[in-house]
PDB file of N, CA and C in Angstrom:
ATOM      1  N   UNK A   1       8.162   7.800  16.000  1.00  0.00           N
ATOM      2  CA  UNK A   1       7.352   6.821  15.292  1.00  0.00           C
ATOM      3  C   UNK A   1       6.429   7.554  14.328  1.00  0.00           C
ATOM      4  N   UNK A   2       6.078   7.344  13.053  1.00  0.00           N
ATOM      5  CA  UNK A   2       5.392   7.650  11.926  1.00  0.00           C
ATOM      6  C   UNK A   2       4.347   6.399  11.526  1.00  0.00           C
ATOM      7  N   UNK A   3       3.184   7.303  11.335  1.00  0.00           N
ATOM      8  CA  UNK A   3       2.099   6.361  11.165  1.00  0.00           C
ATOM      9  C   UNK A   3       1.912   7.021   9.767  1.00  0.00           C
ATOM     10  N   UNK A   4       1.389   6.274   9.009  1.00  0.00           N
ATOM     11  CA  UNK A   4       0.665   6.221   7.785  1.00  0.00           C
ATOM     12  C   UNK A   4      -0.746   6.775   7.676  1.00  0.00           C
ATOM     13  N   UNK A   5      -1.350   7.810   7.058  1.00  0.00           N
ATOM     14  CA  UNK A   5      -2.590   8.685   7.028  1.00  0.00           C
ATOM     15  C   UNK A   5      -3.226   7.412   5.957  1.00  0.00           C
ATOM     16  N   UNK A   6      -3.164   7.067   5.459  1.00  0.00           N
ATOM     17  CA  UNK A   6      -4.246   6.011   4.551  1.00  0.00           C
ATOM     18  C   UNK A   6      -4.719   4.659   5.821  1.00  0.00           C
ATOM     19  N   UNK A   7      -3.516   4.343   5.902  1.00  0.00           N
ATOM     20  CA  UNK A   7      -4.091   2.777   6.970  1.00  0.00           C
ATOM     21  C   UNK A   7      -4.607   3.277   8.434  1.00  0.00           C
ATOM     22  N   UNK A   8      -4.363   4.635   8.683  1.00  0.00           N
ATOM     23  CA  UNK A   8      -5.144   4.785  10.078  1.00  0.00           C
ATOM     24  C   UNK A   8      -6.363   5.712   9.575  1.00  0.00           C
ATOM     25  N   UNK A   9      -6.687   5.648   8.612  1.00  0.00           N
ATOM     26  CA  UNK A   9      -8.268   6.706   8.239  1.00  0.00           C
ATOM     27  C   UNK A   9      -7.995   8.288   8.044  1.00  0.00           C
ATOM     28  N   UNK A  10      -6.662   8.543   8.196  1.00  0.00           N
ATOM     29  CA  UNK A  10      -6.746  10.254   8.459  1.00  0.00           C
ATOM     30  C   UNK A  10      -7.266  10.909   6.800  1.00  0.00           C
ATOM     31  N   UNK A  11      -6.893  10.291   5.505  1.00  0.00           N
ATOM     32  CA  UNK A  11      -7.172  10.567   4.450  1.00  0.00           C
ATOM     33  C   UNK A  11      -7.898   9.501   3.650  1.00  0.00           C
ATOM     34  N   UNK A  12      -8.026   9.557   2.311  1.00  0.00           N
ATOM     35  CA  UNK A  12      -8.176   8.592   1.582  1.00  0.00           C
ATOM     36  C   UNK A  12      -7.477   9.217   0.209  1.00  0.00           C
ATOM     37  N   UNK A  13      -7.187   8.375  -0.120  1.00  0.00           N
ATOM     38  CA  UNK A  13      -6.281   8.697  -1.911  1.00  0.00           C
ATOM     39  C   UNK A  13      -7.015   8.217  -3.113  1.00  0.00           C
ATOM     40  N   UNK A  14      -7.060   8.860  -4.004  1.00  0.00           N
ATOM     41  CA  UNK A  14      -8.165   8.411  -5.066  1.00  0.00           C
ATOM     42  C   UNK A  14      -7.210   8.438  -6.337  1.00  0.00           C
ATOM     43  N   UNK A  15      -7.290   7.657  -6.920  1.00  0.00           N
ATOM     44  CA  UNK A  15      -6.259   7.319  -8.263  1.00  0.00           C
ATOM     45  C   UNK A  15      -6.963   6.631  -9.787  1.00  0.00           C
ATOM     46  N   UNK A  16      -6.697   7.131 -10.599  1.00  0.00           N
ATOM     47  CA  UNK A  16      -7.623   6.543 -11.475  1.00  0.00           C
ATOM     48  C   UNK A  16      -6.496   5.692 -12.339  1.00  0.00           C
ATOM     49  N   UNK A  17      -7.043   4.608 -12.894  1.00  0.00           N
ATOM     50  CA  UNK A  17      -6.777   3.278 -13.539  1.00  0.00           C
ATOM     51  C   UNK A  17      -5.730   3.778 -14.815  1.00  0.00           C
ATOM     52  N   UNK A  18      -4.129   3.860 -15.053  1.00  0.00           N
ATOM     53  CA  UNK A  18      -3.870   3.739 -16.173  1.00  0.00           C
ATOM     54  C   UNK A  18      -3.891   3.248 -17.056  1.00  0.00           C
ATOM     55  N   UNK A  19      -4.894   2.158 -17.297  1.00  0.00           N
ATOM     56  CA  UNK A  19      -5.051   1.362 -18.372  1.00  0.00           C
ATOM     57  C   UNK A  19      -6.178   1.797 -18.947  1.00  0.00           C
ATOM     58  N   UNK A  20      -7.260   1.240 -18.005  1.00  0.00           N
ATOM     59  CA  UNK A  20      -8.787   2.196 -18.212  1.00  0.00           C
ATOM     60  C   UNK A  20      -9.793   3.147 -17.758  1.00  0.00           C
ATOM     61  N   UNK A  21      -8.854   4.311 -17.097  1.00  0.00           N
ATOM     62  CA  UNK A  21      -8.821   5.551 -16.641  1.00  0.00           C
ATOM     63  C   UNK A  21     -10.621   5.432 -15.592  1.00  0.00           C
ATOM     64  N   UNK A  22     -10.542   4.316 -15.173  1.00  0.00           N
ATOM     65  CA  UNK A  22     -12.019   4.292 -13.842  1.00  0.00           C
ATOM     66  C   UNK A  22     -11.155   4.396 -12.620  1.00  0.00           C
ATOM     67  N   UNK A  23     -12.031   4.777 -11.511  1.00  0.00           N
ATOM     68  CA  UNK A  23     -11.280   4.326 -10.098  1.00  0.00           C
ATOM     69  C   UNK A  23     -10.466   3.540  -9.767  1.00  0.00           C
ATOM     70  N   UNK A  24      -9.238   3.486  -9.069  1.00  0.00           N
ATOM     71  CA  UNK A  24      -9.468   2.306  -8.750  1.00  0.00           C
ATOM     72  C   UNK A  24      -9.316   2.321  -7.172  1.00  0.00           C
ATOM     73  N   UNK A  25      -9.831   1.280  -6.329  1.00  0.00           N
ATOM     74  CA  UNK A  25      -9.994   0.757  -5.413  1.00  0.00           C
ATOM     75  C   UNK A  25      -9.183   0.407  -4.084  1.00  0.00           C
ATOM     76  N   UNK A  26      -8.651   1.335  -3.014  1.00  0.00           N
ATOM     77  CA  UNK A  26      -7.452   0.539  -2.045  1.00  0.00           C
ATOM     78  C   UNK A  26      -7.699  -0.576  -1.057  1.00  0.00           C
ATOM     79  N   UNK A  27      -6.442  -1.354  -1.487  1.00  0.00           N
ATOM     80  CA  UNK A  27      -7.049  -2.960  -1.483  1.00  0.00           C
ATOM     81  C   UNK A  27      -5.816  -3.476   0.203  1.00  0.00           C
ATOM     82  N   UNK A  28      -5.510  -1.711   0.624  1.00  0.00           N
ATOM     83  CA  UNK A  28      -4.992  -2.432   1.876  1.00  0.00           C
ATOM     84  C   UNK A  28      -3.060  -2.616   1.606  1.00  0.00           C
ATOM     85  N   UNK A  29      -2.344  -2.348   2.973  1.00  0.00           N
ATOM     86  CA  UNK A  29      -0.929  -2.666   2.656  1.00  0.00           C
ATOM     87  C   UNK A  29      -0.338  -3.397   1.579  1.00  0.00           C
ATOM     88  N   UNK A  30       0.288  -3.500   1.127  1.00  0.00           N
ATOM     89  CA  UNK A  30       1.037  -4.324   0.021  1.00  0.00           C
ATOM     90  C   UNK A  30       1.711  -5.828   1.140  1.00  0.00           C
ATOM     91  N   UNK A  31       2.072  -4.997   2.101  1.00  0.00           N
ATOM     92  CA  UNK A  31       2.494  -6.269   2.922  1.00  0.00           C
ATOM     93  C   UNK A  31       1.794  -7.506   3.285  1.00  0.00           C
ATOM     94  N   UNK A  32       0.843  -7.047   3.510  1.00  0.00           N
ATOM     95  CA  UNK A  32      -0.779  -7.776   4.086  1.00  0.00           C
ATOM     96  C   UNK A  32      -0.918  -9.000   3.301  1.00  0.00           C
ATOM     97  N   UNK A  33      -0.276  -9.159   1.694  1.00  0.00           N
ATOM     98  CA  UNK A  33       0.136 -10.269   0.842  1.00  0.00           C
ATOM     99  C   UNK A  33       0.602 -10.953   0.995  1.00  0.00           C
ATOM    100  N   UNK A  34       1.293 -11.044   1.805  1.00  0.00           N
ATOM    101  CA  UNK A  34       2.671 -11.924   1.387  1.00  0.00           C
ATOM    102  C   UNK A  34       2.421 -12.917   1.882  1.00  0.00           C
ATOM    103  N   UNK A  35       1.391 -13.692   2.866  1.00  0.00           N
ATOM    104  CA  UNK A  35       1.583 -14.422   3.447  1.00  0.00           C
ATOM    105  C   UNK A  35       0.063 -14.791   4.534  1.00  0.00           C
ATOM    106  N   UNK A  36      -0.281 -15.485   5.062  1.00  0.00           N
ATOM    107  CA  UNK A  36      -1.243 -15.499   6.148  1.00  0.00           C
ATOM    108  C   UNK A  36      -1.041 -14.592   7.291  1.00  0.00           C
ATOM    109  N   UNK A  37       0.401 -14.967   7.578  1.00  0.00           N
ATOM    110  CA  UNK A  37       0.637 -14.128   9.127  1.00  0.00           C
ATOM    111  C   UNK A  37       1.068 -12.390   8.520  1.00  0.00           C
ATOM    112  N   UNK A  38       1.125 -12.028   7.662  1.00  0.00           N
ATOM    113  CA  UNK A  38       1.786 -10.803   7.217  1.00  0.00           C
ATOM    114  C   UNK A  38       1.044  -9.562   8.239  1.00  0.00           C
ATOM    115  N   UNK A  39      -0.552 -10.086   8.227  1.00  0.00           N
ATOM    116  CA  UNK A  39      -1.215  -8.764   8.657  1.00  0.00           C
ATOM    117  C   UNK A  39      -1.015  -8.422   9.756  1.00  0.00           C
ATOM    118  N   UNK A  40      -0.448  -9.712  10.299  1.00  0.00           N
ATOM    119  CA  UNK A  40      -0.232  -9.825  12.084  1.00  0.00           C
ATOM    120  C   UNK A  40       0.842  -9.431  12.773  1.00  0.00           C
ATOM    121  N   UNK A  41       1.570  -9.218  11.532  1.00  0.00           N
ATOM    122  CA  UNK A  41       3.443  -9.036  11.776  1.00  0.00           C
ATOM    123  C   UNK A  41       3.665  -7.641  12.227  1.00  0.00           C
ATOM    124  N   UNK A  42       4.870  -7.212  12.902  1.00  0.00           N
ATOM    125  CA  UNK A  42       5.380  -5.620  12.915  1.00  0.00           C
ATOM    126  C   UNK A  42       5.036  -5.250  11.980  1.00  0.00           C
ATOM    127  N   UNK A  43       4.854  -3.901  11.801  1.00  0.00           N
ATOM    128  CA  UNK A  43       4.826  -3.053   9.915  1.00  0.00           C
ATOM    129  C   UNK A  43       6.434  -2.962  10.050  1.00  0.00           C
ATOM    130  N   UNK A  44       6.744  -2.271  11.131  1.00  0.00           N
ATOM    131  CA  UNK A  44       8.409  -2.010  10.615  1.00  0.00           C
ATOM    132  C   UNK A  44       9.143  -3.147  10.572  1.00  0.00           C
ATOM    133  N   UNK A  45       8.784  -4.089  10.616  1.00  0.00           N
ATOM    134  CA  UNK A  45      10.086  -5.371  10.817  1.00  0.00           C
ATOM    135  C   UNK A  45       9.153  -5.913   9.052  1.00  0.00           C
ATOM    136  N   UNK A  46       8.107  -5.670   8.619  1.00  0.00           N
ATOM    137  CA  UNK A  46       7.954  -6.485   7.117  1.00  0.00           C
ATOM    138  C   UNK A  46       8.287  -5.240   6.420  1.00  0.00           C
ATOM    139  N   UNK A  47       8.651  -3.960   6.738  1.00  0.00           N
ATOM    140  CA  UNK A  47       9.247  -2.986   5.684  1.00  0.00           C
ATOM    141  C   UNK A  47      10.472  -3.396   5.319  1.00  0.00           C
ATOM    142  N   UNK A  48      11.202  -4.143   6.582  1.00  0.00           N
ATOM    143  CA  UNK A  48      12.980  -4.367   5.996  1.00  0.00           C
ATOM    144  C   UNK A  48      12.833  -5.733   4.880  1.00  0.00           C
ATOM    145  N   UNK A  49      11.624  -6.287   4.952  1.00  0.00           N
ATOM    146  CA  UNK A  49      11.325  -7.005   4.182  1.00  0.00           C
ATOM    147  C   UNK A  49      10.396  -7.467   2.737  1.00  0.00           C
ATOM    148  N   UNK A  50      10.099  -6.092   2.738  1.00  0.00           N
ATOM    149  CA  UNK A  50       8.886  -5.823   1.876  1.00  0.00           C
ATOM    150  C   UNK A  50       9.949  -5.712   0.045  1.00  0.00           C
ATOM    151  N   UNK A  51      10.856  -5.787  -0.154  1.00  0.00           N
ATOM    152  CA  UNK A  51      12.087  -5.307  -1.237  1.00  0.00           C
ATOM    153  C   UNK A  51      11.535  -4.308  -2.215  1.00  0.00           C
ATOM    154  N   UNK A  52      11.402  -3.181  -1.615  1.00  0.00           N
ATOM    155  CA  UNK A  52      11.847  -1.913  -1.666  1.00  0.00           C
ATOM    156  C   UNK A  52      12.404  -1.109  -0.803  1.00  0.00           C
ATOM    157  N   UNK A  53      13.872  -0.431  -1.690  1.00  0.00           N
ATOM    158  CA  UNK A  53      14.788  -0.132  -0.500  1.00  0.00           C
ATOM    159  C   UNK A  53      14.409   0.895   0.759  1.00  0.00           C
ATOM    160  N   UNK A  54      13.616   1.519  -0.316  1.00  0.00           N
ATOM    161  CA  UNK A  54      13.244   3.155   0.817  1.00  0.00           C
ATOM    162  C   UNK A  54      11.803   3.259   1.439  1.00  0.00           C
ATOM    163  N   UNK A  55      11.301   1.823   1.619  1.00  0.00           N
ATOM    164  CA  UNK A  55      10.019   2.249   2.436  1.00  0.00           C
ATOM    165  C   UNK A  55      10.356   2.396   3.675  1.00  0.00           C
ATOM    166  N   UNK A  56      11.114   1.488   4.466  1.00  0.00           N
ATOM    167  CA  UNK A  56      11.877   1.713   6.080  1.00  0.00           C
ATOM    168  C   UNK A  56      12.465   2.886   6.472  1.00  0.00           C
ATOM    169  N   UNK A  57      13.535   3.411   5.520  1.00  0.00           N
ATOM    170  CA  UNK A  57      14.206   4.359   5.919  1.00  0.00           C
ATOM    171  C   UNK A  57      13.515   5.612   5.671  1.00  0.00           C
ATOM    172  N   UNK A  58      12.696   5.701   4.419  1.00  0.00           N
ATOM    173  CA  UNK A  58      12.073   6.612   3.903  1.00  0.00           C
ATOM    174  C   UNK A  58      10.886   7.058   4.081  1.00  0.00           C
ATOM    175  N   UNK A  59      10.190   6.287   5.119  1.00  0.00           N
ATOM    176  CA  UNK A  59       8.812   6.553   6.114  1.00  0.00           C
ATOM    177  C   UNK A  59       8.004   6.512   5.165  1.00  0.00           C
ATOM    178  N   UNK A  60       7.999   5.454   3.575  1.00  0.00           N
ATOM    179  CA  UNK A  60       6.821   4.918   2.721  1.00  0.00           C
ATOM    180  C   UNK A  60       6.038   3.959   3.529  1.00  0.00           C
ATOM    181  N   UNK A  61       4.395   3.818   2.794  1.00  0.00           N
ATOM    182  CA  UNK A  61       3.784   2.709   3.081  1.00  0.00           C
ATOM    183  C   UNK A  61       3.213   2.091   1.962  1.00  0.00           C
ATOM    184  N   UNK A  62       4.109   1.132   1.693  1.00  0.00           N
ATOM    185  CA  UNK A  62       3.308   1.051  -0.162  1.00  0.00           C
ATOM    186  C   UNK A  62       2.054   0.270  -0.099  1.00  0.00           C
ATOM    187  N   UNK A  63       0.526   0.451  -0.366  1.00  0.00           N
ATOM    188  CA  UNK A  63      -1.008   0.126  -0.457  1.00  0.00           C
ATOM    189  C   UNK A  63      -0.476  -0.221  -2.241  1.00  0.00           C
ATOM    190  N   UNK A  64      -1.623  -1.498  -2.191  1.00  0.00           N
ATOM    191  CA  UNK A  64      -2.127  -2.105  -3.469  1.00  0.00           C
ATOM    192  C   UNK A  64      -3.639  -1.469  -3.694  1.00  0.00           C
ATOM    193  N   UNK A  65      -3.582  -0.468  -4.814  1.00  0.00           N
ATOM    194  CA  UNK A  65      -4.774  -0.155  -5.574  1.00  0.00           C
ATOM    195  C   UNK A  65      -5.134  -1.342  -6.430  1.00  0.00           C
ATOM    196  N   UNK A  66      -6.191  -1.335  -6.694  1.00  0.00           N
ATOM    197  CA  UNK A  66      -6.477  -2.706  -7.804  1.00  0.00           C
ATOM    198  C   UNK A  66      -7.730  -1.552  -8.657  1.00  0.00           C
ATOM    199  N   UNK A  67      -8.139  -1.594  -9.819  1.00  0.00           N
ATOM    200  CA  UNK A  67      -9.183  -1.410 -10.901  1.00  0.00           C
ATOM    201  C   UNK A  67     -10.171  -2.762 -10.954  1.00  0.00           C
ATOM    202  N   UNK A  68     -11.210  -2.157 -10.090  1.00  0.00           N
ATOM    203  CA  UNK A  68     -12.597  -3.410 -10.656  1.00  0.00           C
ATOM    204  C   UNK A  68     -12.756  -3.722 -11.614  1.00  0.00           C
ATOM    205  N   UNK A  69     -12.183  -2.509 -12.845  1.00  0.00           N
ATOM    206  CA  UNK A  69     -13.020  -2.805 -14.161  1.00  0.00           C
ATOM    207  C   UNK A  69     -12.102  -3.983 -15.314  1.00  0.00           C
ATOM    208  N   UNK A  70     -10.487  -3.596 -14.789  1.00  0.00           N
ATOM    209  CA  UNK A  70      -9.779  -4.415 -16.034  1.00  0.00           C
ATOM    210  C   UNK A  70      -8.573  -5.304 -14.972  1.00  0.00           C
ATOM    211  N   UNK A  71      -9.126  -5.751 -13.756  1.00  0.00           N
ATOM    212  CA  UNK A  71      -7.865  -5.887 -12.256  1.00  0.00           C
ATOM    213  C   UNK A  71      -6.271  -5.335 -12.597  1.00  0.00           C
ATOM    214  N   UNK A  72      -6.105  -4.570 -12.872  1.00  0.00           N
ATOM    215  CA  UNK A  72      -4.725  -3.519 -13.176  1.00  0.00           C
ATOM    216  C   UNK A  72      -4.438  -3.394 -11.439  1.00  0.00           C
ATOM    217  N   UNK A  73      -3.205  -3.743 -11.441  1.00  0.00           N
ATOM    218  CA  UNK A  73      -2.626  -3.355  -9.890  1.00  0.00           C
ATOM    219  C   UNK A  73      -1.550  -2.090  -9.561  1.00  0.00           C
ATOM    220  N   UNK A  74      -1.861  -1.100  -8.819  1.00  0.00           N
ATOM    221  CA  UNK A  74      -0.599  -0.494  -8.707  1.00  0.00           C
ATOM    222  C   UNK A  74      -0.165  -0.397  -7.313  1.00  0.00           C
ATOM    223  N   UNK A  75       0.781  -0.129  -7.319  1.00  0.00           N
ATOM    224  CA  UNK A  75       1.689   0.015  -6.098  1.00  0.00           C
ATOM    225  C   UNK A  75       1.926   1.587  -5.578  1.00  0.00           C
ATOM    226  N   UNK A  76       1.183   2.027  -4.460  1.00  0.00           N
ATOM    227  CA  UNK A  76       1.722   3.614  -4.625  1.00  0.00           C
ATOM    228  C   UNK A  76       2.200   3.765  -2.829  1.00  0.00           C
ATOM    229  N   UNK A  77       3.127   4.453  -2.990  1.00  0.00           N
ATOM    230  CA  UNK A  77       3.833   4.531  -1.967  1.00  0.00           C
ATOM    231  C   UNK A  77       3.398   5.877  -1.149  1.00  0.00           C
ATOM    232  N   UNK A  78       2.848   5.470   0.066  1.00  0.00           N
ATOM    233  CA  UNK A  78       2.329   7.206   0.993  1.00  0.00           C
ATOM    234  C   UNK A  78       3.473   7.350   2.148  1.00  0.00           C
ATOM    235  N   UNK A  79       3.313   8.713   2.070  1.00  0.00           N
ATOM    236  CA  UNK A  79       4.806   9.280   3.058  1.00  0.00           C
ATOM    237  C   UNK A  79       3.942   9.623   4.158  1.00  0.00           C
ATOM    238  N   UNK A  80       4.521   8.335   5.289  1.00  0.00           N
ATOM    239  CA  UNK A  80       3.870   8.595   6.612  1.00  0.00           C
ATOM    240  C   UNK A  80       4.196   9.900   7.347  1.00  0.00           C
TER     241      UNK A  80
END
């Protein structure tokens, strides 16, 4: 089993805004979206469902960064 260093505290990732080069902000799983019950769900059973092919097999956890300054979203994928 592989855990993710961002969602259990072991690191933090800092990324700056390609649009308007400020911080931006981690706003938590990408999964955690999809839905009311998402946060509540398996992680590995909403990875086969998350549609990207290689977060399951490929031990990704894709987090939504967001930019306070211009809401720019990115998607970055951490290797548990």
């Amino acid at each position: 089993m592989t855990i993710c260093p961002v969602c259990n505290g072991l690191y933090e990732m800092f990324i700056m805004c390609a649009n308007c080069g400020e911080p931006m902000i981690e706003s938590g799983r990408l999964m955690d979206y999809y839905d009311n019950y998402s946060p509540y769900m398996d992680i590995d059973l909403m990875k086969l469902e998350d549609g990207y092919p290689d977060t399951y097999s490929g031990n990704k956890c894709p987090h939504l960064y967001r930019c306070p300054t211009c809401q720019h979203d990115h998607v970055l994928f951490i290797k548990e």
